[in-house]
N, C-alpha and C. Protein backbone atom coordinates (compact mmCIF):
# COMPACT_ATOMS: atom_id res chain seq x y z
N UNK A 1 0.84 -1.16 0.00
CA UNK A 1 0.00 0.00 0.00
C UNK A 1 0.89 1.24 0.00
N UNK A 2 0.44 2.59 -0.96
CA UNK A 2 1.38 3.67 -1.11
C UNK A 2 1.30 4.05 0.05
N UNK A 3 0.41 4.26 1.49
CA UNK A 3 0.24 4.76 2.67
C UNK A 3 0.09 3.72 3.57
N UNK A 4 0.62 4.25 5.12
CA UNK A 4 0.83 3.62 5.92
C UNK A 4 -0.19 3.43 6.68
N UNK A 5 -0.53 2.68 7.29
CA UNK A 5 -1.37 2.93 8.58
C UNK A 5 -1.65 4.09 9.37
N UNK A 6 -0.39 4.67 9.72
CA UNK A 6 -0.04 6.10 10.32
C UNK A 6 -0.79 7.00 9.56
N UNK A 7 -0.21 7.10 8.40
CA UNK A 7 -0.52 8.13 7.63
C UNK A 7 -1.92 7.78 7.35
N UNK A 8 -2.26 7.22 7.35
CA UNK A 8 -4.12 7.12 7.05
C UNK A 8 -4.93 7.57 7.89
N UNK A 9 -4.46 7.34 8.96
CA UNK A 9 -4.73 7.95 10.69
C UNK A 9 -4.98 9.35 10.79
N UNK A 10 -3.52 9.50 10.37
CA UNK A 10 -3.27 11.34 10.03
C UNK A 10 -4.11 11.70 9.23
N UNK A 11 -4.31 11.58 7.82
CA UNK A 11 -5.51 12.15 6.61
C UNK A 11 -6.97 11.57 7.04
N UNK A 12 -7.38 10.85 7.92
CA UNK A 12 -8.79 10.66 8.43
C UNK A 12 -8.92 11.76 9.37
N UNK A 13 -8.13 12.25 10.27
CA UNK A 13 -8.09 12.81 11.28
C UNK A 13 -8.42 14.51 10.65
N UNK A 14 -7.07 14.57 10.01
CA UNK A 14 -7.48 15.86 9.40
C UNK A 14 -8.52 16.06 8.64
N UNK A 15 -8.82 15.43 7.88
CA UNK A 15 -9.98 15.33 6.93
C UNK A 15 -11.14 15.33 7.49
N UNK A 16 -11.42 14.20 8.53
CA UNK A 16 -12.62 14.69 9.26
C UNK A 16 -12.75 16.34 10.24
N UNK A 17 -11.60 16.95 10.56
CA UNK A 17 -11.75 18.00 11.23
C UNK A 17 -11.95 18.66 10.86
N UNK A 18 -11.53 18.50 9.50
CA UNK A 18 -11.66 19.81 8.52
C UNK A 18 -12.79 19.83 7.82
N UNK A 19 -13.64 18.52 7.54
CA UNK A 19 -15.28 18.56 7.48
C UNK A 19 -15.99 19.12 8.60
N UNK A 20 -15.56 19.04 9.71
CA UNK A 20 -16.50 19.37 10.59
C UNK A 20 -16.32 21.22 11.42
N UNK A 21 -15.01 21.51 11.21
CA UNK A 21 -15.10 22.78 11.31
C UNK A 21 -15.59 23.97 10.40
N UNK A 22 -15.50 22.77 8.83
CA UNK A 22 -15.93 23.80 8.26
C UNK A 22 -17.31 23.77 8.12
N UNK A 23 -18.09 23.01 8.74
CA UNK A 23 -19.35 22.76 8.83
C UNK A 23 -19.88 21.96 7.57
N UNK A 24 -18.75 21.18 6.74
CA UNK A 24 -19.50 20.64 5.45
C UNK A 24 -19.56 19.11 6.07
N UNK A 25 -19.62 19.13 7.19
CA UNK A 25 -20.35 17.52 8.42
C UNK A 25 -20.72 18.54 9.62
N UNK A 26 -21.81 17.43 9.56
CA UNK A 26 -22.38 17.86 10.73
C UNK A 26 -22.50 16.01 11.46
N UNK A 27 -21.25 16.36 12.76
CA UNK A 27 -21.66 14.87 12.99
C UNK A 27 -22.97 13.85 14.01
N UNK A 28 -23.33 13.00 13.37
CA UNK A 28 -24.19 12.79 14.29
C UNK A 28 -23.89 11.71 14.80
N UNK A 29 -22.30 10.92 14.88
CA UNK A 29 -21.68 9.78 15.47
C UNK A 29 -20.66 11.12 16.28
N UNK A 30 -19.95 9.86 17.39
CA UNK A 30 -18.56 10.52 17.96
C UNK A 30 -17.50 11.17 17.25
N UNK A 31 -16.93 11.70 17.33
CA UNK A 31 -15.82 11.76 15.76
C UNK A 31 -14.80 11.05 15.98
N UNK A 32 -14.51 10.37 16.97
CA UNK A 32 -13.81 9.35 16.69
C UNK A 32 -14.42 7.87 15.95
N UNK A 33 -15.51 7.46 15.35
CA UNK A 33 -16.02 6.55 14.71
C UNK A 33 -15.72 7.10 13.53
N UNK A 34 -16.55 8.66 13.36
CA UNK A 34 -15.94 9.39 11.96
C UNK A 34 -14.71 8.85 11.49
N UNK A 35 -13.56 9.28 11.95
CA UNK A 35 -11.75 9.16 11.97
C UNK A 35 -11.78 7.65 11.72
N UNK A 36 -12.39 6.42 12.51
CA UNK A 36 -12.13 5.25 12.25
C UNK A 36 -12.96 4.94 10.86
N UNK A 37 -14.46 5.18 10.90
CA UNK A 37 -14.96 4.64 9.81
C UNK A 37 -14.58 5.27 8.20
N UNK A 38 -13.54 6.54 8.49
CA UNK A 38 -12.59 7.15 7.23
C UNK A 38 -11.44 6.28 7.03
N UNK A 39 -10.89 5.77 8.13
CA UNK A 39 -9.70 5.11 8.15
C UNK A 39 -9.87 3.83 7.38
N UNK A 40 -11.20 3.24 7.57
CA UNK A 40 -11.72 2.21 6.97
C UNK A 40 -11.97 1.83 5.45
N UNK A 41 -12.38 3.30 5.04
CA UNK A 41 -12.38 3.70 4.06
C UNK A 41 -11.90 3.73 2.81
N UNK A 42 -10.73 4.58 3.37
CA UNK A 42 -9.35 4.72 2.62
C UNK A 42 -8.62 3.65 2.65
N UNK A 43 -8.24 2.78 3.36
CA UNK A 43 -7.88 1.53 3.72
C UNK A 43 -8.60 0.91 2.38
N UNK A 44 -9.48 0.39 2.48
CA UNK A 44 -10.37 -0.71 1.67
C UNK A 44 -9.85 0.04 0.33
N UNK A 45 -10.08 1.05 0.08
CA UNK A 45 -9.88 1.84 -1.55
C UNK A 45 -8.38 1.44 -2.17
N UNK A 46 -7.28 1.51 -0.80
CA UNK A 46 -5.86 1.36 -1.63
C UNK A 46 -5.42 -0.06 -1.82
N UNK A 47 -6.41 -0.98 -0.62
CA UNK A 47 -5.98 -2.25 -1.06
C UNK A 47 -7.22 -2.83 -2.31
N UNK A 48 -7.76 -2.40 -3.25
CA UNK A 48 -8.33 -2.00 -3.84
C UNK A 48 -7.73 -2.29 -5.44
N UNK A 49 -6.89 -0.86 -5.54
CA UNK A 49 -6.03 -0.37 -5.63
C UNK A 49 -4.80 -1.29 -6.16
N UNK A 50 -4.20 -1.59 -5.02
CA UNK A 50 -3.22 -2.51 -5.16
C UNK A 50 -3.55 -3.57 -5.66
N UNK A 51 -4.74 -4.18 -5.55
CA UNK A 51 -5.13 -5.78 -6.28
C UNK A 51 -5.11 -5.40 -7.67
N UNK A 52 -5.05 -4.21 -8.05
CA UNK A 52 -5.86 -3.45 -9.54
C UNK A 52 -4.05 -4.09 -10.18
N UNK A 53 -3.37 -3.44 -9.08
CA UNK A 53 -1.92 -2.98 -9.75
C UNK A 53 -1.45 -4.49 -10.25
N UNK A 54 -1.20 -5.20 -8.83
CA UNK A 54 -0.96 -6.65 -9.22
C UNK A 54 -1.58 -7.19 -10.28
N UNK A 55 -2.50 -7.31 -10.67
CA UNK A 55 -3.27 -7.35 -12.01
C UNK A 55 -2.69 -7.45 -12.88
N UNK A 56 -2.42 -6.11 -12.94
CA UNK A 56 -1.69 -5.01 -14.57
C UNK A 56 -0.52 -5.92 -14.26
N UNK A 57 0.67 -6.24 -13.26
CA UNK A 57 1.74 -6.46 -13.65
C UNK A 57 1.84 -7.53 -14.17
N UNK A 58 0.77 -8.99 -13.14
CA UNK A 58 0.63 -10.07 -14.09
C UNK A 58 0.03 -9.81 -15.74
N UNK A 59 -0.68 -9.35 -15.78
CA UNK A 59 -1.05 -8.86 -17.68
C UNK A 59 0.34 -8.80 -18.45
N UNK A 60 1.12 -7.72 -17.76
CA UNK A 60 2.10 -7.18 -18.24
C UNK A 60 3.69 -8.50 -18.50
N UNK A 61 3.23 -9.17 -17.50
CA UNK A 61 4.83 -10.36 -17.92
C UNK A 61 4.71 -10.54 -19.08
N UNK A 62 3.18 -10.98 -19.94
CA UNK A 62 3.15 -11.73 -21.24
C UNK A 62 3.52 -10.95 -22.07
N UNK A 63 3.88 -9.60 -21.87
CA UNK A 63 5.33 -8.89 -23.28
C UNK A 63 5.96 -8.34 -22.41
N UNK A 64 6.65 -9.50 -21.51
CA UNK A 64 7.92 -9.05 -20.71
C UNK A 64 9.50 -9.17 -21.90
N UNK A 65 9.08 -9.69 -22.95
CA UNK A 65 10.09 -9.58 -24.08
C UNK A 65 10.26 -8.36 -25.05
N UNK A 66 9.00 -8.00 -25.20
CA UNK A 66 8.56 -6.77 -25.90
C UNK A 66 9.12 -5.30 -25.06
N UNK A 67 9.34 -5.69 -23.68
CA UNK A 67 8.92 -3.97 -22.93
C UNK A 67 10.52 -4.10 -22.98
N UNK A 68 11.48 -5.13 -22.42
CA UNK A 68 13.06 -5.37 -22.88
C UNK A 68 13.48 -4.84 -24.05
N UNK A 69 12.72 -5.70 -24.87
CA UNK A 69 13.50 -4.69 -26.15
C UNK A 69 13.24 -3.22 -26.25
N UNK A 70 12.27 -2.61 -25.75
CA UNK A 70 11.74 -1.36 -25.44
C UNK A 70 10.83 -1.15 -26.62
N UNK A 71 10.14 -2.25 -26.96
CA UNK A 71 9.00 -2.09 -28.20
C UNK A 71 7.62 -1.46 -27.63
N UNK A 72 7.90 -1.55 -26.18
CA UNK A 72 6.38 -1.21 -25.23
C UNK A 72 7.05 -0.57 -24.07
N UNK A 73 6.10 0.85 -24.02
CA UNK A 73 6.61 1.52 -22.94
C UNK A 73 6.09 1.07 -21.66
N UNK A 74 6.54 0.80 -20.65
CA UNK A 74 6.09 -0.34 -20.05
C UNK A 74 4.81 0.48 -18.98
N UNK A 75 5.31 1.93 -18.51
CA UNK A 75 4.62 3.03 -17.62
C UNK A 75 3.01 3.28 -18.26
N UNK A 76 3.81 3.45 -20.03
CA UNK A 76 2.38 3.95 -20.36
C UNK A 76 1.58 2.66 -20.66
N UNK A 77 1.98 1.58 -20.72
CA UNK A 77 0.80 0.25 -21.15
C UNK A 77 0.78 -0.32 -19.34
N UNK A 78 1.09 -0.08 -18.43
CA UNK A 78 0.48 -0.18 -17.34
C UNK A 78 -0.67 0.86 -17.30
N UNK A 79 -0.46 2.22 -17.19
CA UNK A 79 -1.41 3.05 -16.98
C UNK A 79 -2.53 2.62 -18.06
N UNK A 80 -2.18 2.34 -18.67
CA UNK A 80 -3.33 2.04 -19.98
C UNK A 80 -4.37 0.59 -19.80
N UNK A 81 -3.82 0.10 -19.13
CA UNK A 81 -4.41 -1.17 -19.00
C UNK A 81 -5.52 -1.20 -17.45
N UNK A 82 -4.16 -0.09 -16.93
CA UNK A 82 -4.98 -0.14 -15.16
C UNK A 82 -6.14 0.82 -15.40
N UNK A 83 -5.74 1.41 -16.56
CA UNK A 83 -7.48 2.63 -16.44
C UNK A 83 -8.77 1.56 -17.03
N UNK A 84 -8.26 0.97 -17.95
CA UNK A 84 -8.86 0.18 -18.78
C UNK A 84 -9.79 -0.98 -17.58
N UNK A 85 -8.82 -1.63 -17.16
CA UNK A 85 -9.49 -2.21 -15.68
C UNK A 85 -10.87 -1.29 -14.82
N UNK A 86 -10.27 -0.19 -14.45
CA UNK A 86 -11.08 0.52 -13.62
C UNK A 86 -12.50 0.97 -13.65
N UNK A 87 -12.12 1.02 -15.37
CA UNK A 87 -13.31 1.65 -16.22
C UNK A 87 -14.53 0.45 -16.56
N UNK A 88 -14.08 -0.49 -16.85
CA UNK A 88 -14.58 -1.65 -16.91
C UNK A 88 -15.39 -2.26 -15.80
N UNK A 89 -14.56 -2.01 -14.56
CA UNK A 89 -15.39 -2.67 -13.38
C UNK A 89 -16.39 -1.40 -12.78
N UNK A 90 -16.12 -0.19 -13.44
CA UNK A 90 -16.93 0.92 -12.59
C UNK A 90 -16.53 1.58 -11.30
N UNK A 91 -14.87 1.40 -11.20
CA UNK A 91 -14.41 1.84 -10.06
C UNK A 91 -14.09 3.18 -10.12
N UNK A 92 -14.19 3.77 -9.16
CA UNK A 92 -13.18 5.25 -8.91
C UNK A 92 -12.47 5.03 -8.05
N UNK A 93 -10.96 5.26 -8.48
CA UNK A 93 -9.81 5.82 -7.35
C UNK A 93 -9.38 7.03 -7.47
């Protein structure tokens, strides 16, 4: 996962404070459930995410000869394939 545990902690935390001071939440749980059930959130989305990636790389071995010789850019036919995925299943990341 590109983020840690920590750091997810941290961007739930802020993120919820910063919904709620600015009044765009109004909470009607503790805000610590808020902070956890964000943490939860974001969590589930990057491992998500990551299953997407693993994906693309298995796709990607079968012109692991092609991207060597540099016949396939390997960045842009990942990105191309992982949008292609995303779009297909109806995901947003």
């Amino acid at each position: 996962m590109r983020l840690s545990s920590e750091r997810i902690a941290i961007l739930s935390k802020t993120l919820a404070d910063k919904l709620i001071e600015g009044k765009y939440l109004e909470p009607v749980i503790p805000r610590d459930q808020i902070i956890a059930r964000m943490e939860h959130i974001i969590t589930e989305e990057l491992v998500i995410e990551d299953k997407i990636n693993q994906e693309v790389k298995g796709l990607l071995n079968a012109y692991e000869r092609e991207i060597e010789r540099g016949d396939i850019d390997y960045n842009k036919m990942f990105n191309m394939i992982k949008s292609k995925l995303i779009k297909e299943r109806g995901l947003v990341l």
